[in-house]
Structures are given as structure tokens and as C-alpha cells.
N, C-alpha and C. Protein backbone atom coordinates (compact mmCIF):
# COMPACT_ATOMS: atom_id res chain seq x y z
N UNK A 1 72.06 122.47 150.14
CA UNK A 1 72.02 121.36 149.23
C UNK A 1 71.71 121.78 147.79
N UNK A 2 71.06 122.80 147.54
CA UNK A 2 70.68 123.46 146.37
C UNK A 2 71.98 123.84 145.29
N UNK A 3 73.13 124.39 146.22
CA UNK A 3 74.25 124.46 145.01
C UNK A 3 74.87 122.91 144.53
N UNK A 4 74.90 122.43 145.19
CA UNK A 4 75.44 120.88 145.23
C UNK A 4 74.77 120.15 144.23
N UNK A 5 73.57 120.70 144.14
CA UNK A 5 72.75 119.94 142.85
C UNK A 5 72.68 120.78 142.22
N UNK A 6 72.79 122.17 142.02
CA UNK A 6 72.87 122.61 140.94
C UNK A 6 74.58 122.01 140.03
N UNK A 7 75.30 121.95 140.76
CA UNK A 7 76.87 122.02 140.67
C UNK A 7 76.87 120.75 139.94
N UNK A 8 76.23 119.40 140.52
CA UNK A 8 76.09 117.60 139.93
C UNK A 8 75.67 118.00 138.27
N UNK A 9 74.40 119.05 138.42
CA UNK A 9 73.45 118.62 137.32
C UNK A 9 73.73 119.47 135.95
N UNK A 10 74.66 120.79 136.36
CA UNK A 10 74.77 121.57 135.68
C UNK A 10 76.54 121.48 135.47
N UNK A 11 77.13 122.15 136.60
CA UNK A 11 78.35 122.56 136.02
C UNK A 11 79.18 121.24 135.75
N UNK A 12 79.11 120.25 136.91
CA UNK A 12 80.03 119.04 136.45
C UNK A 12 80.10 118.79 135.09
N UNK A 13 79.03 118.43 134.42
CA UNK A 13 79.12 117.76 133.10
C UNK A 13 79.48 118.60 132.01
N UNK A 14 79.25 119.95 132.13
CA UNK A 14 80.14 120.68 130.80
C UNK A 14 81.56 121.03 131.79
N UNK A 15 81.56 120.50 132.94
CA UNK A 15 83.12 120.64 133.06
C UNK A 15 84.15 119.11 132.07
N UNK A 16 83.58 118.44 132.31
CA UNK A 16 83.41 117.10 131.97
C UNK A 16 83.84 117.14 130.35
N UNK A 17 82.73 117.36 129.58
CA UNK A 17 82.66 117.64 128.48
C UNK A 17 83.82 118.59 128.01
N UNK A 18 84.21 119.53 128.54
CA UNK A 18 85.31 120.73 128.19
C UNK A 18 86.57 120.13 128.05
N UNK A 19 86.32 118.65 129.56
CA UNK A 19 87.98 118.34 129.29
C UNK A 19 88.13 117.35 128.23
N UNK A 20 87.04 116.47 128.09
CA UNK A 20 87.31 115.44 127.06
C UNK A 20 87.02 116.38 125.78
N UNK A 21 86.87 117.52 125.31
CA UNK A 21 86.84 118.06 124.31
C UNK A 21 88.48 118.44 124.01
N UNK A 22 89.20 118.93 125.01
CA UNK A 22 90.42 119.65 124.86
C UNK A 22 91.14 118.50 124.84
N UNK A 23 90.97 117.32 126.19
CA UNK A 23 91.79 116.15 126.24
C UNK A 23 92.09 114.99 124.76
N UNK A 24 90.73 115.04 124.21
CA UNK A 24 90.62 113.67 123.38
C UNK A 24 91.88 114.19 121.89
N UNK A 25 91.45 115.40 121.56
CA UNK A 25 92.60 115.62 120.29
C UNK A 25 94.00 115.70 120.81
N UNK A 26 94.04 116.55 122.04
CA UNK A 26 95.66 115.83 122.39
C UNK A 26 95.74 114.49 122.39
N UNK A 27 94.98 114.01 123.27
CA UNK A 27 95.68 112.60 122.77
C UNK A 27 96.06 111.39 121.53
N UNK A 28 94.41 112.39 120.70
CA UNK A 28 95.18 111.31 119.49
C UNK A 28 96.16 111.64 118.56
N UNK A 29 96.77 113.42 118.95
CA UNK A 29 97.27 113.49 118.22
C UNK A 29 99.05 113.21 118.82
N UNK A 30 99.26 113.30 119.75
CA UNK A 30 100.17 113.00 120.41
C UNK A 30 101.23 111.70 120.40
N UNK A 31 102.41 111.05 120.11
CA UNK A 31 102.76 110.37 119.68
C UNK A 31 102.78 109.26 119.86
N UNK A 32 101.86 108.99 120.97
CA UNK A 32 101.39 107.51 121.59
C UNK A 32 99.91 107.39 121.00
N UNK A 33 99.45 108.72 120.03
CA UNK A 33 98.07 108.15 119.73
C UNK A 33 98.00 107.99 118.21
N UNK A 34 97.47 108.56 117.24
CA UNK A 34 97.06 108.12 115.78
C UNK A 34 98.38 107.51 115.00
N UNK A 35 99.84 108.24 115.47
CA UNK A 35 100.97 108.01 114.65
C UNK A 35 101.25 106.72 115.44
N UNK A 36 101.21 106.80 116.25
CA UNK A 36 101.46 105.09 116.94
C UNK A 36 100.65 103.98 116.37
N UNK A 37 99.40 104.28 116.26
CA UNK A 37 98.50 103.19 115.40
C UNK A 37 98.77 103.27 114.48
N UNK A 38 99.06 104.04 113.53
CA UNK A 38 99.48 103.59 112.28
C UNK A 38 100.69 102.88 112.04
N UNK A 39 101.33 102.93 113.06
CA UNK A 39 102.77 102.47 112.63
C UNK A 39 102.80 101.26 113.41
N UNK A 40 101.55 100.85 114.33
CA UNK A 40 101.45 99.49 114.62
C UNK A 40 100.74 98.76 113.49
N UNK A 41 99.72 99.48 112.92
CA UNK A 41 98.98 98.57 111.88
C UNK A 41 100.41 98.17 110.93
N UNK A 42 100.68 99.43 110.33
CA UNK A 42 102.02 98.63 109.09
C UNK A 42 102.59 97.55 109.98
N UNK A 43 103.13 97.51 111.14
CA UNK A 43 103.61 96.42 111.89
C UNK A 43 102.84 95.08 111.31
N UNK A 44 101.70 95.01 111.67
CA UNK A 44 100.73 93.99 112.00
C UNK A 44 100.64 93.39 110.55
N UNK A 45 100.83 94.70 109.25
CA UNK A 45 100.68 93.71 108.25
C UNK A 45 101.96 93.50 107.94
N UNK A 46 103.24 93.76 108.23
CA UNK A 46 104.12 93.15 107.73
C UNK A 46 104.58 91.78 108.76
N UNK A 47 104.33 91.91 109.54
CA UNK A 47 103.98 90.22 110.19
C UNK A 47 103.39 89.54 109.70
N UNK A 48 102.39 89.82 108.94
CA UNK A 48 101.54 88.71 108.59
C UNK A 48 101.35 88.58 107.37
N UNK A 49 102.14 89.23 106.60
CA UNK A 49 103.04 89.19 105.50
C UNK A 49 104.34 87.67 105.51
N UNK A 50 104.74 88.42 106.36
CA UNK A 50 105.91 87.03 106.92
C UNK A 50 105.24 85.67 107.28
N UNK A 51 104.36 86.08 108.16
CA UNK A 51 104.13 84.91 108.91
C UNK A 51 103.26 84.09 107.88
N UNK A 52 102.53 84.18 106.58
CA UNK A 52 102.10 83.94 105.31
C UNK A 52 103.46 83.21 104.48
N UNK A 53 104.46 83.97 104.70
CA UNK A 53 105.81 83.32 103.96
C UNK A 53 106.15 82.34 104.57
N UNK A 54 106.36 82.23 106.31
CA UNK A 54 107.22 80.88 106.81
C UNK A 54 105.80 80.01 106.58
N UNK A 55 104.32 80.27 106.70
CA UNK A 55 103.27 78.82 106.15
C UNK A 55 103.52 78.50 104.81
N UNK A 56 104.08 79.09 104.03
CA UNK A 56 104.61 78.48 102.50
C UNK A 56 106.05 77.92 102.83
N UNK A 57 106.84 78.72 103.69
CA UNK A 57 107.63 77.62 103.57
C UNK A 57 107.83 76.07 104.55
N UNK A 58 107.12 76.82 105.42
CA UNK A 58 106.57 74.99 105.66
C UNK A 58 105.93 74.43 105.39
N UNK A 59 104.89 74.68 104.38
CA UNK A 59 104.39 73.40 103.76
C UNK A 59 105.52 72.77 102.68
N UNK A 60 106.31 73.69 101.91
CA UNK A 60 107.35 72.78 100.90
C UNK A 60 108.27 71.96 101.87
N UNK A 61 108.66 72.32 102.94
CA UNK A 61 109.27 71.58 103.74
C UNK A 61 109.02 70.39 104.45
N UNK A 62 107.36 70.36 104.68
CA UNK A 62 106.64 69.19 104.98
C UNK A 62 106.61 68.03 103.93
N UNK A 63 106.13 68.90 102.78
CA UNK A 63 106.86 67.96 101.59
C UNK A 63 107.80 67.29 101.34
N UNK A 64 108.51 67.75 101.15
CA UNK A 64 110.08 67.17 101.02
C UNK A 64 110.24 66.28 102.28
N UNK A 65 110.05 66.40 103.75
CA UNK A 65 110.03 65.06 104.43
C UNK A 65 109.51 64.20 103.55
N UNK A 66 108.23 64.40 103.70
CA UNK A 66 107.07 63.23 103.24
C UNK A 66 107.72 63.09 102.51
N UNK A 67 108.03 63.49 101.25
CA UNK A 67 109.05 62.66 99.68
C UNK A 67 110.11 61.95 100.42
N UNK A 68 111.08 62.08 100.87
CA UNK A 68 111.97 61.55 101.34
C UNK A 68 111.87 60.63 102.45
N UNK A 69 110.64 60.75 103.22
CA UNK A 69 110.30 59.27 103.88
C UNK A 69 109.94 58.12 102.95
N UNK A 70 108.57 58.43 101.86
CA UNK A 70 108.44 57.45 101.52
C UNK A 70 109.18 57.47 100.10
N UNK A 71 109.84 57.95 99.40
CA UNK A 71 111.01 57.66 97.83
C UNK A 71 112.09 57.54 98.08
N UNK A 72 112.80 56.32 97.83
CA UNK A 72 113.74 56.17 98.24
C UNK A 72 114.88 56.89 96.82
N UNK A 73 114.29 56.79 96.32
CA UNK A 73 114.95 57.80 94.76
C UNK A 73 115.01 59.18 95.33
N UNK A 74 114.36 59.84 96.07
CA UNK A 74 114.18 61.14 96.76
C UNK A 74 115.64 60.64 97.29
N UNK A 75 115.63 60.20 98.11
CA UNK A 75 116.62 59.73 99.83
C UNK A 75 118.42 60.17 98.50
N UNK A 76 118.21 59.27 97.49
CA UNK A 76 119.74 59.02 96.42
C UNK A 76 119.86 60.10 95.69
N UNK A 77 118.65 60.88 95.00
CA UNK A 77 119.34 61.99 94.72
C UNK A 77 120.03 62.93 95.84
N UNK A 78 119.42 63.02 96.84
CA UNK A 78 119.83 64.01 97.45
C UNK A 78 121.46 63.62 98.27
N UNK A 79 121.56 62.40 99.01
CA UNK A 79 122.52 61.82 99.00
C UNK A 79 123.75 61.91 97.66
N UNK A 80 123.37 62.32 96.55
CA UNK A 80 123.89 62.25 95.02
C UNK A 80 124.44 63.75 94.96
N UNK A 81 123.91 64.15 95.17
CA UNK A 81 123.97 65.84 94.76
C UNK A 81 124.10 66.73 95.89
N UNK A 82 123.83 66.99 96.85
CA UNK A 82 124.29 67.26 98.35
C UNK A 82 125.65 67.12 98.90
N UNK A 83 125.72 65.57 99.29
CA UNK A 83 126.64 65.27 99.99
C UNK A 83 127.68 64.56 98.57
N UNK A 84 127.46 64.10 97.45
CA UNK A 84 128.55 63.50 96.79
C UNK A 84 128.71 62.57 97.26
N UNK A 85 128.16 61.58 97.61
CA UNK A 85 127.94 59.88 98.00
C UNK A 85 127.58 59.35 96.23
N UNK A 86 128.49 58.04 96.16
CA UNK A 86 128.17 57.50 95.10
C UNK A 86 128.49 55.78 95.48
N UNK A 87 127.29 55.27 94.83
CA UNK A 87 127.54 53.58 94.97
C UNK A 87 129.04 53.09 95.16
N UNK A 88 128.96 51.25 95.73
CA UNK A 88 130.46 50.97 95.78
C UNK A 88 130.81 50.48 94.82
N UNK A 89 129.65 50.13 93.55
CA UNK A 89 130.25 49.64 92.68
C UNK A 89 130.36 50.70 91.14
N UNK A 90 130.58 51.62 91.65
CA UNK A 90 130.16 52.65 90.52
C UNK A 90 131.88 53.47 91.04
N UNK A 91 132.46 53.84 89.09
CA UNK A 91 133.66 54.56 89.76
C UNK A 91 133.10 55.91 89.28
N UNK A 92 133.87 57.12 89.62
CA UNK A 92 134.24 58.27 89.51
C UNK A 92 135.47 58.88 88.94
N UNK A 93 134.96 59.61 87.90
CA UNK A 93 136.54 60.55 87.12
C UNK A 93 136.08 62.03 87.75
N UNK A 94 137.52 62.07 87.78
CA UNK A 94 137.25 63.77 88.05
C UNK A 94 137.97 64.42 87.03
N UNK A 95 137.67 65.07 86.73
CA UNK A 95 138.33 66.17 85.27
C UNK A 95 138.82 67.73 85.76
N UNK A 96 139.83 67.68 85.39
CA UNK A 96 139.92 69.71 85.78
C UNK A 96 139.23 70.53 84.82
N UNK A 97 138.77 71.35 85.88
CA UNK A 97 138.24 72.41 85.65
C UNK A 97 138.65 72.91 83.97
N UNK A 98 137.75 73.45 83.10
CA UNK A 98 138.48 74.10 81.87
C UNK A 98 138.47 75.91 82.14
N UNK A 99 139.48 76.30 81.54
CA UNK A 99 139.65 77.98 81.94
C UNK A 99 139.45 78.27 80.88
């Protein structure tokens, strides 16, 4: 029983120690370790880069409902300038183009 505890108390743990000494820099240096995190972080901020852009652009977009639910001047320009809808009692000239 004497080598068995010498072996627990002594050799295991600088065996131990030897491999996570040799193991740990391979791994971070290896291409699933430090170069991978870095190139997930740039990931992470250019998502959230974006994902910063579509919350700006939905709030102008929330806007523009809301304007166009409640202005009905909202509703005619856009009807005006969009689609080219014009009153029935209103005429229209069209002119050619000048070159």
C-alpha cells in the first residue's frame, strides 16, 4: 500500500501538472483556441453593430406607421408621390421630358 500512496500523493499530481502544462498552450494556441476567440469576438461585435442598425431602423419605421395612422396628410402625400394617385377633381399635364 505504501507505493500506491506514495504514487496518489507524489507522482500523480506532477504527472497531472506536466500535462496541463504541455496541454493548456497547445490548446490555446491551436486553431479552435485564441484565433477562434478572436474571430468570434469581431463576430459578436459586428452583430451588434447590425443588430444596433435594424433598432434604428425600426424605430423610424414605427414612426412612419404611427404618422400615417393618425395624419391623414401623411396617408396623401405618400399616396401623391409613391404611387401617383391624384384627386378626381384635380387634372394633370404631362410635359416631355427636356434634353
Amino acid at each position: 500500500m505504501p507505493r500506491f500512496a506514495l504514487f496518489v500523493e507524489r507522482i500523480l499530481p506532477l504527472t497531472i501538472l506536466g500535462l496541463a502544462g504541455i496541454g493548456a498552450p497547445v490548446l490555446m494556441f491551436s486553431s479552435e483556441g485564441l484565433p477562434r476567440l478572436r474571430s468570434l469576438e469581431t463576430e459578436i461585435a459586428q452583430v451588434r453593430a447590425e443588430n444596433a442598425e435594424l433598432a434604428r431602423t425600426n424605430t423610424q419605421l414605427q414612426r412612419k406607421v404611427q404618422k400615417l395612422k393618425q395624419d391623414p396628410r401623411s396617408v396623401e402625400r405618400l399616396a401623391r408621390d409613391e404611387l401617383g394617385l391624384v384627386r378626381n377633381t384635380e387634372v394633370v399635364f404631362q410635359f416631355p421630358a427636356q434634353r
